[in-house]
Protein backbone atom coordinates (compact mmCIF):
# COMPACT_ATOMS: atom_id res chain seq x y z
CA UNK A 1 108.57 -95.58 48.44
CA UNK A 2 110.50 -92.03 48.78
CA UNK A 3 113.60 -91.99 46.35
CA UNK A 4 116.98 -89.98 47.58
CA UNK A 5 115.24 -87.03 45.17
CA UNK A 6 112.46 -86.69 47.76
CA UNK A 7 112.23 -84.38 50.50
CA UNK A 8 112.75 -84.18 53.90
CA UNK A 9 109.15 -82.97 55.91
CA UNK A 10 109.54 -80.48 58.74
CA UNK A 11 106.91 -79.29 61.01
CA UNK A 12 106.45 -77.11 64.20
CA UNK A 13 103.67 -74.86 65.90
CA UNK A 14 104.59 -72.22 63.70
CA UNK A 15 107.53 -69.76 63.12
CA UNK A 16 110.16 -71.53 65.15
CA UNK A 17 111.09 -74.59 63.01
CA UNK A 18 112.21 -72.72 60.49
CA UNK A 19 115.62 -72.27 62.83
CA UNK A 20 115.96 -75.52 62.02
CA UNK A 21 114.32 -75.74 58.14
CA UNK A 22 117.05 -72.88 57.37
CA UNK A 23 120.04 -75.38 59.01
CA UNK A 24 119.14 -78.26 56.91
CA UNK A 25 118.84 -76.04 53.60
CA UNK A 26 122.55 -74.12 53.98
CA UNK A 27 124.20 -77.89 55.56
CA UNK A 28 122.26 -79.82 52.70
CA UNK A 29 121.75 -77.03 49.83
CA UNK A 30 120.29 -80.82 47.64
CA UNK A 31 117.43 -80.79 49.45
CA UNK A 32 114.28 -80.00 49.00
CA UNK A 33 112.14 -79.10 52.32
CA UNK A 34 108.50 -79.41 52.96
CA UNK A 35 107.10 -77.12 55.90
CA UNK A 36 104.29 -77.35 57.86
CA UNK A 37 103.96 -74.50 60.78
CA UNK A 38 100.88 -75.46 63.02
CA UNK A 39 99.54 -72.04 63.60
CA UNK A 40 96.11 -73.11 64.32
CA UNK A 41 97.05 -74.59 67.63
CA UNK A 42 100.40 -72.47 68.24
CA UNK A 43 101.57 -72.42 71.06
CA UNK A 44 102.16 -76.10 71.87
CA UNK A 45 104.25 -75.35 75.00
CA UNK A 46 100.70 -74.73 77.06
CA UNK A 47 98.83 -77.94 74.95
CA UNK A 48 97.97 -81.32 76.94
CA UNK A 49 99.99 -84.46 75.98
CA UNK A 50 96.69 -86.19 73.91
CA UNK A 51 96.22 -83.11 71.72
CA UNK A 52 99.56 -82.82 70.78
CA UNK A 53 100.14 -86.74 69.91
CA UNK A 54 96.73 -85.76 67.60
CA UNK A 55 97.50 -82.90 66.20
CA UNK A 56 101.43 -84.17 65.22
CA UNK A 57 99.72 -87.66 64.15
CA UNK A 58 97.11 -85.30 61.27
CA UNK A 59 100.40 -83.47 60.36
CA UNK A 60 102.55 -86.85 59.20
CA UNK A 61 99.76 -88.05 57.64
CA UNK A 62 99.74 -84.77 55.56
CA UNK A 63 103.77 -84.55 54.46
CA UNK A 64 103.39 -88.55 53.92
CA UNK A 65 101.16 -87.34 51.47
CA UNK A 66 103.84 -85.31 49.94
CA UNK A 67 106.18 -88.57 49.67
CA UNK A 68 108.83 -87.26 52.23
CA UNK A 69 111.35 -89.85 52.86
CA UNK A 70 112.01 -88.75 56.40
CA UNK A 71 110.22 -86.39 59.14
CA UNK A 72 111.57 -83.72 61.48
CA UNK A 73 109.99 -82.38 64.67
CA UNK A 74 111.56 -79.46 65.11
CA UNK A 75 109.59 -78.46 68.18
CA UNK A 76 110.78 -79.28 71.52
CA UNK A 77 106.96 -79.76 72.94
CA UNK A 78 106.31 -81.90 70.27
CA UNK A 79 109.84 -84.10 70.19
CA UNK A 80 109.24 -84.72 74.28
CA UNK A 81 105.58 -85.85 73.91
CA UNK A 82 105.24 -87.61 70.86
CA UNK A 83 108.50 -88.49 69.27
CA UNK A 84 108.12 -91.77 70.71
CA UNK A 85 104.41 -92.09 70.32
CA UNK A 86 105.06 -91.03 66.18
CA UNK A 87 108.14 -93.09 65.71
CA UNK A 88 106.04 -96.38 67.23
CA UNK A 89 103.44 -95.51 64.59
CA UNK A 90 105.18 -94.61 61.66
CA UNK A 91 108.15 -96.76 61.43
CA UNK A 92 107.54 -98.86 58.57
CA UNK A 93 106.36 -95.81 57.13
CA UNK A 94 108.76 -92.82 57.84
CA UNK A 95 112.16 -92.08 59.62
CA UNK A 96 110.88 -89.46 62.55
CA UNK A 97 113.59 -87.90 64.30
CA UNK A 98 112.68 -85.22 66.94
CA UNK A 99 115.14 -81.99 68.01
CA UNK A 100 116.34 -83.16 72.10
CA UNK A 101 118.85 -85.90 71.38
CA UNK A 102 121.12 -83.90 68.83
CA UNK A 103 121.93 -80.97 71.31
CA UNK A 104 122.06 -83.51 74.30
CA UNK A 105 124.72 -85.23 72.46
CA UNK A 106 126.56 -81.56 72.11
CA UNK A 107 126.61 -80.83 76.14
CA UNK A 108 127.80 -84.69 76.30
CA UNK A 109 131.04 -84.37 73.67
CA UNK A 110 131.18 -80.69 75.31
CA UNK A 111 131.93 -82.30 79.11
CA UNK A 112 129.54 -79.52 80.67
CA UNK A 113 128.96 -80.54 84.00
CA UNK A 114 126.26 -77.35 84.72
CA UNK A 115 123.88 -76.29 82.21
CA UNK A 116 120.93 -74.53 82.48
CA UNK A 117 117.34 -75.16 80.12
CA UNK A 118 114.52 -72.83 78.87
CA UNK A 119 111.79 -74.36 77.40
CA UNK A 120 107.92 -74.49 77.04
CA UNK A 121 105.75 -75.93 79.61
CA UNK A 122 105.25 -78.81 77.92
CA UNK A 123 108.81 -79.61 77.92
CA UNK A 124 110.08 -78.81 80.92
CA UNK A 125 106.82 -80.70 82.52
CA UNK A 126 108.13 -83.68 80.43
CA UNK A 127 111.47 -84.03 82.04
CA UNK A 128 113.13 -85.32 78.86
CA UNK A 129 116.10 -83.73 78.62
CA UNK A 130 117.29 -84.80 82.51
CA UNK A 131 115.40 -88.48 81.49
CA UNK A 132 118.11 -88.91 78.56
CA UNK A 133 121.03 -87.78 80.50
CA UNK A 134 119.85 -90.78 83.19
CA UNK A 135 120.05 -92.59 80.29
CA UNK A 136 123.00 -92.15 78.89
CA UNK A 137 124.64 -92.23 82.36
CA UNK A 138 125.66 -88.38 82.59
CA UNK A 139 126.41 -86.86 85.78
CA UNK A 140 125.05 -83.09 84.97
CA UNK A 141 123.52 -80.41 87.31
CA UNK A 142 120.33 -79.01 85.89
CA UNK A 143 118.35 -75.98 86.27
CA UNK A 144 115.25 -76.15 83.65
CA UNK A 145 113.02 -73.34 83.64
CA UNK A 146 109.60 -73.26 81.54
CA UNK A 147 109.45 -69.58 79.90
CA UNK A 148 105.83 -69.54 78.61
CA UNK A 149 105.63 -66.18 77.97
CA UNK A 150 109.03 -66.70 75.31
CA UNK A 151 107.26 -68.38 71.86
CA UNK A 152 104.48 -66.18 71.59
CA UNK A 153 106.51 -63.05 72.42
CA UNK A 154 108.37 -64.27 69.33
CA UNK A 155 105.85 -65.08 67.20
CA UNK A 156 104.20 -61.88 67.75
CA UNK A 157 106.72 -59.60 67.37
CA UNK A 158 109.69 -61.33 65.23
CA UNK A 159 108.03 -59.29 61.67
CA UNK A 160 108.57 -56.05 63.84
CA UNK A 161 112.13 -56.73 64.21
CA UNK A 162 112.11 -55.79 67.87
CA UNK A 163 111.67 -58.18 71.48
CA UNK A 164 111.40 -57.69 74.53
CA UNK A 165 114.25 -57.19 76.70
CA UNK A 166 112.36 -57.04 79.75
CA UNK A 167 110.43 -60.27 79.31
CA UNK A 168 114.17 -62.04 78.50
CA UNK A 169 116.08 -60.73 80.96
CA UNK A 170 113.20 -61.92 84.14
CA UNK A 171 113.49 -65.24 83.09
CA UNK A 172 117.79 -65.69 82.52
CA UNK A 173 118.10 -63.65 85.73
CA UNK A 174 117.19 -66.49 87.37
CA UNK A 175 120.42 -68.91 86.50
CA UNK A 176 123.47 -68.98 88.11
CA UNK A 177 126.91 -70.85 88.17
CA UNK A 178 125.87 -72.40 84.42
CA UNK A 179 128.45 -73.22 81.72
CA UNK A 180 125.79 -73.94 79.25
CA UNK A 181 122.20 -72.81 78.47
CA UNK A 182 120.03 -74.93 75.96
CA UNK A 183 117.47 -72.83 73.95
CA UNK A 184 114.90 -75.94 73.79
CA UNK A 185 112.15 -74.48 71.90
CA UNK A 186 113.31 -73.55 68.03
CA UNK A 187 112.09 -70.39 68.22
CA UNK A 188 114.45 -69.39 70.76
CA UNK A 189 117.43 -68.95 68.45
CA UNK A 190 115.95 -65.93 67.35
CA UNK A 191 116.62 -64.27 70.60
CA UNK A 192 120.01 -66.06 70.99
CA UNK A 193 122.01 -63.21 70.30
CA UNK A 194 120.04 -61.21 73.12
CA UNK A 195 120.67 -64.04 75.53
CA UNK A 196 124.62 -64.08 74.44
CA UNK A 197 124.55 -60.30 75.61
CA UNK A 198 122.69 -60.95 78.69
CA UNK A 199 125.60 -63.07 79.94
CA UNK A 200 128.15 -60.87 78.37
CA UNK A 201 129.28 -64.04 75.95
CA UNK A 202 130.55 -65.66 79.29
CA UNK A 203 127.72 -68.72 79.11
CA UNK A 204 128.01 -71.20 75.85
CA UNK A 205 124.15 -70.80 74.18
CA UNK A 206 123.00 -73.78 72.43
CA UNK A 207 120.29 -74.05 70.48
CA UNK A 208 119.03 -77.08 68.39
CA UNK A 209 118.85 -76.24 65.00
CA UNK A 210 122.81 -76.80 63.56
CA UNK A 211 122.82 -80.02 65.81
CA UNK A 212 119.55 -81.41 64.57
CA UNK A 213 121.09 -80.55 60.99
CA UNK A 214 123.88 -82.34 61.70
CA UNK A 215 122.02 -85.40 62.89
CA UNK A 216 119.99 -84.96 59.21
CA UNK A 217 122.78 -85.03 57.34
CA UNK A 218 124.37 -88.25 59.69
CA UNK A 219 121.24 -90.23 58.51
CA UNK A 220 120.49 -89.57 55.25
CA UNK A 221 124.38 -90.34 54.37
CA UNK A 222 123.99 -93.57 56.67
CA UNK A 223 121.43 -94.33 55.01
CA UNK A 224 122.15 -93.64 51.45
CA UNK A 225 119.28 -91.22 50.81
CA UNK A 226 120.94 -87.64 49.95
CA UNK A 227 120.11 -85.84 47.33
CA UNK A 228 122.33 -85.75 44.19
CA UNK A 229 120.16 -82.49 43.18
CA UNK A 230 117.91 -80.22 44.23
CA UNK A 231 114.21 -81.37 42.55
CA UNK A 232 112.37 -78.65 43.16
CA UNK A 233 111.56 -75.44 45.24
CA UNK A 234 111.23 -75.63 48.92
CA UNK A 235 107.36 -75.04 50.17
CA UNK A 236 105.74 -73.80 53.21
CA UNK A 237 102.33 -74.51 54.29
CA UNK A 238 100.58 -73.59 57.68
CA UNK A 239 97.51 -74.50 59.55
CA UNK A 240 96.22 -70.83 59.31
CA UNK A 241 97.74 -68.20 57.45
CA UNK A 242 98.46 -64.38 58.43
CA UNK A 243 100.17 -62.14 57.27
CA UNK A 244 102.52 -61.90 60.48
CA UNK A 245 103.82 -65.27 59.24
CA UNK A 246 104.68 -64.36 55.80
CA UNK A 247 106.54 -61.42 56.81
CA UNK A 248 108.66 -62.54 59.65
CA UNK A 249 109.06 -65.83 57.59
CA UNK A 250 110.21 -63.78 54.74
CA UNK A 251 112.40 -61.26 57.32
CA UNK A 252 114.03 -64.39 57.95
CA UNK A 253 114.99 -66.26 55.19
CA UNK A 254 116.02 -62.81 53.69
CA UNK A 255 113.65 -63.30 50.74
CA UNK A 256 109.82 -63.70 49.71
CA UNK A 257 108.42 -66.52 50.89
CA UNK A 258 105.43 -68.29 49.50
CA UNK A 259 103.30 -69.55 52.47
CA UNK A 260 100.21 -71.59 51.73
CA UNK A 261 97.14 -72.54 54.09
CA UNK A 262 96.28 -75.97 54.79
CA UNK A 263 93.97 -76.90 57.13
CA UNK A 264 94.59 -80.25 57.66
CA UNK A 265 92.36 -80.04 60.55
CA UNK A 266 89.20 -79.04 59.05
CA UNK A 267 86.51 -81.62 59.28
């Protein structure tokens, strides 16, 4: 069984997780991260519901080889399709806690009555986000958009420093009357401060990654599992390495970063 000491697994179709790896390590400076970015098959946001669920299920099975002691999707496409499927699977095993509920939980305490949501195909064609709300009761107006063209745009060109204005600005042009617009795909904090400036700071941008921190943080202390010290470096593996990865990984953490390959896939 994981001790407190052990670390907390993270995965994601590739660069966009580490919005959310880079929460956890400044909220939780104790802990030591493993990272898996599933370039292979990135993007998930255009990826049928039975690939995903085997794909995510190959990538557990790989950080419960590294003795994490709990598991975070931090992919939107992922959390809507196989959070449940994972958690069903792995409870006896794992704590698996996907990236939707945290930031749901925000607009909630917030009182936002309007919000808007960009997200990947897969997650929009999902309907979790307005299947919670009905859940939990909430009363909110929706207007969810799927902006495929987003994650790879990102991907591609986050290690040139530069996006697309042009590509942003077709997609947000199409909200109106929102208090609130939920970046749910982790790579889309990386543009959040182009989105701020499309709606001249007068629409509240929320993204998942210092929620789904927060939630981290909630459950280890609940639980009694945070670190007392930091055990070792953090590390970074992906499905298939390039070096547009390593630099825009290492762009954004401000420092080198060692990435290795691991094809989990590879039979």
């Amino acid at each position: 069984m994981p001790t407190t000491n052990a670390p907390i697994g993270i995965f994601d179709s590739g660069l966009g997780g580490l919005t959310v790896a880079k929460a956890i390590q400044e909220l939780l400076p104790h802990e030591q991260i493993i990272y898996f970015g599933d370039t292979m098959h990135m993007p998930y946001g255009d990826k049928h519901k039975h690939d995903l669920i085997g794909y995510t299920e190959q990538i557990v099975e790989f950080l419960l080889r590294h003795n994490v002691k709990m598991i975070v999707i931090a992919c939107n496409s992922a959390s809507a399709n196989c959070a449940s499927h994972l958690r069903e699977h792995y409870h006896t095993q794992v704590e698996i806690q996907g990236v939707i509920r945290p930031i749901l939980d925000e607009v909630i305490r917030q009182e936002y009555k309007h919000i808007g949501i960009i997200g990947t195909q897969a997650t929009m064609d999902s309907g979790i986000y307005e299947e919670i709300l009905k859940e939990k009761k909430q009363n909110i107006h929706i207007q969810a958009l799927a902006t495929p063209k987003l994650a790879p745009m990102i991907e591609e060109q986050m290690s040139k420093g530069h996006y697309n204005d042009e590509i942003i600005s077709d997609y947000l042009t199409q909200f109106t009357n929102i208090e609130a617009l939920l970046l749910a795909c982790t790579h889309y904090p990386l543009i959040k401060e182009k989105v701020q400036t499309y709606f001249n700071n007068k629409v509240s941008i929320l993204d998942n990654s210092n929620y789904m921190a927060q939630a981290v943080q909630d459950y280890l202390k609940e639980s009694n599992q945070l670190a007392k010290a930091k055990q070792g470096d953090h590390q970074y593996f992906v499905s298939h390495k390039t070096e547009n990865f390593v630099k825009a990984a290492s762009l954004f953490f401000g420092k080198s970063i060692n990435v290795q390959e691991e094809n989990i896939f590879a039979q």
